[in-house]
N, C-alpha and C. Protein backbone atom coordinates (compact mmCIF):
# COMPACT_ATOMS: atom_id res chain seq x y z
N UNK A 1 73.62 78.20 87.36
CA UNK A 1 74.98 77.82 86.92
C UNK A 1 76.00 78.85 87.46
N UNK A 2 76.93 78.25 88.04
CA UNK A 2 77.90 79.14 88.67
C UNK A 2 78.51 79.54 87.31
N UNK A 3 79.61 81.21 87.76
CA UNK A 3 80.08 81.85 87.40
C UNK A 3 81.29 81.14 86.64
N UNK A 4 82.37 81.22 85.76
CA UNK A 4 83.53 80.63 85.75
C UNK A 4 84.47 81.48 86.69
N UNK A 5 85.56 81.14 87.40
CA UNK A 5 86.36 82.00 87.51
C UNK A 5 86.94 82.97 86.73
N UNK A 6 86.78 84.19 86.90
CA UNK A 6 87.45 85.30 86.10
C UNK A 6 88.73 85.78 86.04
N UNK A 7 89.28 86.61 85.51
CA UNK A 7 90.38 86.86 86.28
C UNK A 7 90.44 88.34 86.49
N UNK A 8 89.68 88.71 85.47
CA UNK A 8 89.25 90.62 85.52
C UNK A 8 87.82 91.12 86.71
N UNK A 9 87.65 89.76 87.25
CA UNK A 9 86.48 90.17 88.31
C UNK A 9 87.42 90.44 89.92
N UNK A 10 88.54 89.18 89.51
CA UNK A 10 89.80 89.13 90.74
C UNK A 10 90.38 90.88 90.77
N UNK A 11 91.20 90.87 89.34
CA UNK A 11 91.47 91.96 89.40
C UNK A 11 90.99 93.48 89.42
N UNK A 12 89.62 93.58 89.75
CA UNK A 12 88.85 95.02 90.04
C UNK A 12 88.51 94.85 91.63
N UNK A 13 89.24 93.76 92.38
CA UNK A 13 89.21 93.63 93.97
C UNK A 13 90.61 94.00 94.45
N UNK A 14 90.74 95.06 95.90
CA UNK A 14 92.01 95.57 96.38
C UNK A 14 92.48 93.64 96.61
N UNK A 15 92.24 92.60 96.99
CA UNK A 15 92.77 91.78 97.35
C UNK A 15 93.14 90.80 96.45
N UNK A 16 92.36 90.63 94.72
CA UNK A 16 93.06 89.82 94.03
C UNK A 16 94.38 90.84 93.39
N UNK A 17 94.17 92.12 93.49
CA UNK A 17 95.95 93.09 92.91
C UNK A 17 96.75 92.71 94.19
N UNK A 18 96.47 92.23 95.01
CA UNK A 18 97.84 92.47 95.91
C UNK A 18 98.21 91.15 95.95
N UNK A 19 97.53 89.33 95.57
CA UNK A 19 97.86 88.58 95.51
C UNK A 19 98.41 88.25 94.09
N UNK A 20 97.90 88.68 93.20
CA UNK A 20 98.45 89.50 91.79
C UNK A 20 99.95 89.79 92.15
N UNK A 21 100.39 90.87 92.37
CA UNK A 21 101.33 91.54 92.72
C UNK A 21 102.20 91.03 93.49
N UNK A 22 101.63 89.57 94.32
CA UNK A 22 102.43 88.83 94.89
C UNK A 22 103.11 87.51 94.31
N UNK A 23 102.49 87.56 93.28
CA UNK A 23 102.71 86.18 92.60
C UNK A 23 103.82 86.66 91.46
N UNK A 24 103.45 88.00 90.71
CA UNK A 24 104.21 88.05 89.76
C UNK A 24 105.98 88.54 90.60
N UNK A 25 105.89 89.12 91.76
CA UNK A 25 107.10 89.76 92.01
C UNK A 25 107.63 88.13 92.62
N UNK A 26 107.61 86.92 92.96
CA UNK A 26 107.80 85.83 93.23
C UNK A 26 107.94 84.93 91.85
N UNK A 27 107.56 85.52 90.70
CA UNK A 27 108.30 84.83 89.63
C UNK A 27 109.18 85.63 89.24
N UNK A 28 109.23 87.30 89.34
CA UNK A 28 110.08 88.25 88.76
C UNK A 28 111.39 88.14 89.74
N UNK A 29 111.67 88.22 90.91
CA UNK A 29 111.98 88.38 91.70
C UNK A 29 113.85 88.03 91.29
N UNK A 30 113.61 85.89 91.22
CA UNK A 30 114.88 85.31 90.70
C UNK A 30 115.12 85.61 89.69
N UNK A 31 114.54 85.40 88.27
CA UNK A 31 114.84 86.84 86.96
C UNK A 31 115.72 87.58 86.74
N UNK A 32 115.51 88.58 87.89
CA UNK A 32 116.34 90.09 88.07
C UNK A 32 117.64 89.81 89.02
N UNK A 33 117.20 88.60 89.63
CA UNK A 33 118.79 88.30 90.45
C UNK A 33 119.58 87.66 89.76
N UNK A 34 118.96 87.17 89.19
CA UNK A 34 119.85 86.37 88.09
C UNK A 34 120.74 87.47 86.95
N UNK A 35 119.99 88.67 86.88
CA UNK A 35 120.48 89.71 85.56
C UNK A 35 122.00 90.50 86.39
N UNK A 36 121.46 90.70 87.73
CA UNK A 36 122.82 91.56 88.58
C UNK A 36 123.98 91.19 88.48
């Protein structure tokens, strides 16, 4: 039986933090433009 997807197995890999990090600064991004 396969694994479920994790999300703490993603995040202890250099490549799920930087798609991580890409996703949240692409929801944060308009947010903060919106606050200026």
């Amino acid at each position: 039986k396969r694994e479920p997807f994790s999300i703490l197995s993603l995040l202890k890999s250099p490549m799920g933090l930087m798609v991580g990090f890409m996703l949240v600064a692409v929801f944060l991004l308009p947010k903060l433009m919106e606050n200026l």
